[in-house]
Protein backbone atom coordinates (compact mmCIF):
# COMPACT_ATOMS: atom_id res chain seq x y z
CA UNK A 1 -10.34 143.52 90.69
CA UNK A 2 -11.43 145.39 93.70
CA UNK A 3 -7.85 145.53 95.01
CA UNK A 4 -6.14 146.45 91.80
CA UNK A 5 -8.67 149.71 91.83
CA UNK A 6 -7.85 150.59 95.07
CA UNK A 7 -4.44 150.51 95.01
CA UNK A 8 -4.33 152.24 91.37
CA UNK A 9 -6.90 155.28 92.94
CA UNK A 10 -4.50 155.08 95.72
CA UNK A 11 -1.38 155.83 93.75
CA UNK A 12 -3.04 158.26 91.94
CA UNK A 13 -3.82 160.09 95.25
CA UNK A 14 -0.67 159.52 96.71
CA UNK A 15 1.12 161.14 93.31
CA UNK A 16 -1.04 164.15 93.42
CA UNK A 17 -0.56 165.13 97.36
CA UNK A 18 3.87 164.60 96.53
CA UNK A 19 3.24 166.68 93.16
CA UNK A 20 1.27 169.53 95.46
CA UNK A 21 4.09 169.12 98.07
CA UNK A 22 7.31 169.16 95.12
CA UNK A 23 5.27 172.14 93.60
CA UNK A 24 5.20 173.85 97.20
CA UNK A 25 8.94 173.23 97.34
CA UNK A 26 10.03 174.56 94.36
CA UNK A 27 7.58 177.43 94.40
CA UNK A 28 8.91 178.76 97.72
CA UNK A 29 12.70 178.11 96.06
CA UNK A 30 11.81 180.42 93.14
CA UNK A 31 10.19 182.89 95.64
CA UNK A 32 13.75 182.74 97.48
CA UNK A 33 15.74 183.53 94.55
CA UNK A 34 13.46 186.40 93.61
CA UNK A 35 12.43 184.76 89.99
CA UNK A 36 9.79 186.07 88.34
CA UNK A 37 6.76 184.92 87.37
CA UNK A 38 7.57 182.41 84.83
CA UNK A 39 10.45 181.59 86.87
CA UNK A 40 8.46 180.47 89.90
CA UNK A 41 6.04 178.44 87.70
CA UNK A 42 8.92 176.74 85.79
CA UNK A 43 10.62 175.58 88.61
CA UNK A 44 7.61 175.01 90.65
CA UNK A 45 7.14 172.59 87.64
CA UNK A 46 9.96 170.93 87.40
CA UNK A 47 10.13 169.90 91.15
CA UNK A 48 6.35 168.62 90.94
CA UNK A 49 7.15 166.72 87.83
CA UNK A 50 10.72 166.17 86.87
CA UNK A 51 10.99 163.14 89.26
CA UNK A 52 7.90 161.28 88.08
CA UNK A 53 8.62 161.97 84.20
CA UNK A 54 12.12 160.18 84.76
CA UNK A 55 10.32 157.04 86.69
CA UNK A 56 7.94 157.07 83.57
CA UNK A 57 10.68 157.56 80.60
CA UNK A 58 12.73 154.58 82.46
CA UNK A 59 9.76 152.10 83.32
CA UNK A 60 8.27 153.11 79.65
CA UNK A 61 4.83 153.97 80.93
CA UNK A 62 2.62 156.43 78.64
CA UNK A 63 1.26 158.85 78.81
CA UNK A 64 3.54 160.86 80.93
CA UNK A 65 1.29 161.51 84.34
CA UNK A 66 1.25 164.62 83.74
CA UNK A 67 -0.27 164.34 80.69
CA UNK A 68 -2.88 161.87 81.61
CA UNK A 69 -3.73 164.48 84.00
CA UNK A 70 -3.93 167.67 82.33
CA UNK A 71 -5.44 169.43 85.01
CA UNK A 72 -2.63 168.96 87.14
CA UNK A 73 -0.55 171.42 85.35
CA UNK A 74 -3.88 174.16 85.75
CA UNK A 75 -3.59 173.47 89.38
CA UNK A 76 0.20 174.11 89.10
CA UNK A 77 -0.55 177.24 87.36
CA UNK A 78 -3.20 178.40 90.02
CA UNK A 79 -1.00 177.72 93.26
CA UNK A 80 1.74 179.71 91.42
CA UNK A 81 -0.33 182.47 90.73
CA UNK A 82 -2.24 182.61 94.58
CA UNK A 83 1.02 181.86 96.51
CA UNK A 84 2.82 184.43 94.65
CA UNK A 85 0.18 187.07 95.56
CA UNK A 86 -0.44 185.39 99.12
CA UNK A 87 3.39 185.39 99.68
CA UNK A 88 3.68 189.68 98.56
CA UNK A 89 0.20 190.69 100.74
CA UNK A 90 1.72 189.00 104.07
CA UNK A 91 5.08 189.74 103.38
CA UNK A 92 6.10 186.65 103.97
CA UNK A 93 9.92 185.88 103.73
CA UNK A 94 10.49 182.34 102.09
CA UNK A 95 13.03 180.91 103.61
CA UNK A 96 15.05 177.36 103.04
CA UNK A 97 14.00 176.02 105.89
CA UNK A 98 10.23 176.37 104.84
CA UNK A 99 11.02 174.79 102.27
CA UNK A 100 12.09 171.78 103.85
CA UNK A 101 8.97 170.60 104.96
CA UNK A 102 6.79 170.23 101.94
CA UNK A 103 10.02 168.74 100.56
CA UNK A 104 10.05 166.07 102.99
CA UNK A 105 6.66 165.41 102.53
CA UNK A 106 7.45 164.91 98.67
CA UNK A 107 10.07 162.73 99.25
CA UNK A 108 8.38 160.21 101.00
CA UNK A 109 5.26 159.92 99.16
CA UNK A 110 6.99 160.14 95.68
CA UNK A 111 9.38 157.15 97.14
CA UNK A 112 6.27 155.18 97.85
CA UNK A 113 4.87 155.80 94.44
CA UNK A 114 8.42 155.07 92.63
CA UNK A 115 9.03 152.09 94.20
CA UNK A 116 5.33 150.75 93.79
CA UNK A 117 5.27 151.29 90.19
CA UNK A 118 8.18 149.40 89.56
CA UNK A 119 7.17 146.46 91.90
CA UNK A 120 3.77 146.21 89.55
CA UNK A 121 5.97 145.62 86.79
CA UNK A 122 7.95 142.76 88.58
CA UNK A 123 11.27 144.39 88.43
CA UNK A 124 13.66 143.58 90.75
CA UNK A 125 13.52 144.44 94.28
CA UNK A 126 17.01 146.84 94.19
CA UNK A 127 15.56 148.21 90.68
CA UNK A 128 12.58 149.01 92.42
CA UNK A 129 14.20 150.45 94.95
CA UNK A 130 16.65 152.88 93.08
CA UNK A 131 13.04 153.70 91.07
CA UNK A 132 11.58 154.73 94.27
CA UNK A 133 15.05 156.95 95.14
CA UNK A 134 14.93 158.67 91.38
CA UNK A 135 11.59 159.63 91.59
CA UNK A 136 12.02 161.23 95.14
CA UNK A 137 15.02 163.29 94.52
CA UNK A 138 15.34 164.08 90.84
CA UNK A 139 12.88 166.92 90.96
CA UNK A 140 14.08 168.75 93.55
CA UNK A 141 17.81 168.04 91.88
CA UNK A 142 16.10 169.95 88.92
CA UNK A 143 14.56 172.61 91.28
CA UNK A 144 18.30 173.42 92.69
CA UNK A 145 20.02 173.17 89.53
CA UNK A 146 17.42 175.52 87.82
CA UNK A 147 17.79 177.64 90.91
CA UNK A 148 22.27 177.76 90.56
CA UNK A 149 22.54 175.94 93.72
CA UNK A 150 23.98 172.56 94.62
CA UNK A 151 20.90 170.40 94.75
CA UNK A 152 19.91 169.45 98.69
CA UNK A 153 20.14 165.41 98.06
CA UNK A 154 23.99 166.08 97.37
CA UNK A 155 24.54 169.13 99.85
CA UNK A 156 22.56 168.81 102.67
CA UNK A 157 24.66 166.66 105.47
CA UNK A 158 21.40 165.28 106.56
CA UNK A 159 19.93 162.03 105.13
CA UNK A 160 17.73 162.93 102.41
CA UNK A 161 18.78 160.26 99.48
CA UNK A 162 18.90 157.86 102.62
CA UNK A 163 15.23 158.32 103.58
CA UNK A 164 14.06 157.58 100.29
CA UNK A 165 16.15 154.95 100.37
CA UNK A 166 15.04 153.17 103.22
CA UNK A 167 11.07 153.42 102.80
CA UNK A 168 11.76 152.18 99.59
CA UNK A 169 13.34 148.88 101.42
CA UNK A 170 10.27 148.65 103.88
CA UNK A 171 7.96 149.13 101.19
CA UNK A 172 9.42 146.23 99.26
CA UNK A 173 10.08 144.27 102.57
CA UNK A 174 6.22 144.63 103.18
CA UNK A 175 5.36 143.33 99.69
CA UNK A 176 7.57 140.42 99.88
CA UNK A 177 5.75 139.39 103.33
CA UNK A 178 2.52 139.72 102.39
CA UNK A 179 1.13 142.98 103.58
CA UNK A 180 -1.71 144.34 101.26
CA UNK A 181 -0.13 146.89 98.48
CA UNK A 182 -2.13 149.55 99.48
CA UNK A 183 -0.69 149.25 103.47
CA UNK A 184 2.46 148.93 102.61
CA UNK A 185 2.61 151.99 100.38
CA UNK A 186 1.44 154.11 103.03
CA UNK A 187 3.95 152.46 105.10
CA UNK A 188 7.07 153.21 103.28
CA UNK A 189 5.64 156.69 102.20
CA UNK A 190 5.41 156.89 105.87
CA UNK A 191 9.15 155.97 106.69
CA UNK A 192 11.26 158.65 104.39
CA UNK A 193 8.87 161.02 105.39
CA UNK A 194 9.62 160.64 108.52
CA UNK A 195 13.10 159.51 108.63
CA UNK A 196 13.64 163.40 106.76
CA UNK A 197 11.35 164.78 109.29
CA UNK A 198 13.17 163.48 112.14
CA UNK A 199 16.59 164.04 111.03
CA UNK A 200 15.26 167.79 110.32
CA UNK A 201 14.25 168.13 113.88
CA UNK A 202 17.19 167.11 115.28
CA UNK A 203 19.66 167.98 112.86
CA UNK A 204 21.25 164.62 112.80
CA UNK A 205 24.28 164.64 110.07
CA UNK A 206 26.14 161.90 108.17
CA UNK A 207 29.80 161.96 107.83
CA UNK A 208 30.75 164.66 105.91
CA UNK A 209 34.23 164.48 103.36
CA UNK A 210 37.03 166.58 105.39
């Protein structure tokens, strides 16, 4: 019993540092693309959320976390509304590569999360997987379709989809050998973090279509 409430306070934690980092993401998009205020909030939004509303609406869990967690969405609100102002006093030029690294950051720990969740409800391990994948990537596809640009999981020649996948793989390859749930999230959260990181640094590319 201790376990389980470890592991589900963990997960909880773990949701609300990728929402912060997806909100960051799409907050410095909006800021990019000159949106106003509701603009910035709604696709500030949509990053932080859209990817863990789909993992709920497919794994049928309610409430929505967002709505369990109503104060999530006033914490949404207030980073909007101090980055915003913090972002015109400095005059601080968002750019795409800033927003790169929250976005990492989201990807990994909403991959961990994804893939978790769908473990817990002994799905399959490649189910689980893809879970993990959705729930990193559709919210920023949201953020850059909001935003009229081709969304960074489908553009961006550097593994992004990949990373998710892959920490989603050692996450479930940790389960299946008996590391404790709440290690082994941290551990996969851990690799597509930074697997993006890395490749970021370096610029490593896949094949591109010529």
């Amino acid at each position: 019993m201790a376990n389980t409430h470890l592991l589900s306070w963990l997960l909880l934690l773990v949701e609300g540092f990728a929402t912060l980092a997806f909100a960051l993401s799409g907050l410095l998009q909006a800021a990019r693309k000159q949106l106003d205020a509701v603009g910035v909030c709604v696709v500030a939004g949509l990053a932080a959320f859209g990817g863990g509303t789909l993992r709920d609406v497919l794994l049928d869990r309610r409430p929505f976390v967002w709505v369990a967690h109503p104060e999530w969405l006033w914490g949404l609100l207030l980073l909007c509304v101090l980055a915003m102002a913090f972002l015109r006093v400095r005059h601080f030029a968002p750019t795409e590569q800033a927003m790169q690294w929250p976005d990492a950051l989201g990807l990994g720990l909403f991959t961990a999360t994804g893939t978790q969740l769908a473990l817990a409800q002994d799905l399959p391990a490649l189910v689980a997987v893809l879970m993990g994948v959705i729930t990193a990537t559709f919210g920023g596809v949201l953020r850059d379709i909001v935003c009229n640009e081709i969304p960074t999981a489908l553009r961006d020649h550097r593994p992004y989809a990949v990373c998710a996948f892959v920490g989603s793989w050692v996450l479930v390859l940790c389960t299946h050998y008996g590391v404790a749930a709440e290690i082994a999230l941290l551990v996969g959260a851990g690799t597509a973090a930074g697997l993006r990181t890395l490749a970021l640094l370096t610029d490593f590319t896949l094949p591109r279509w010529s």
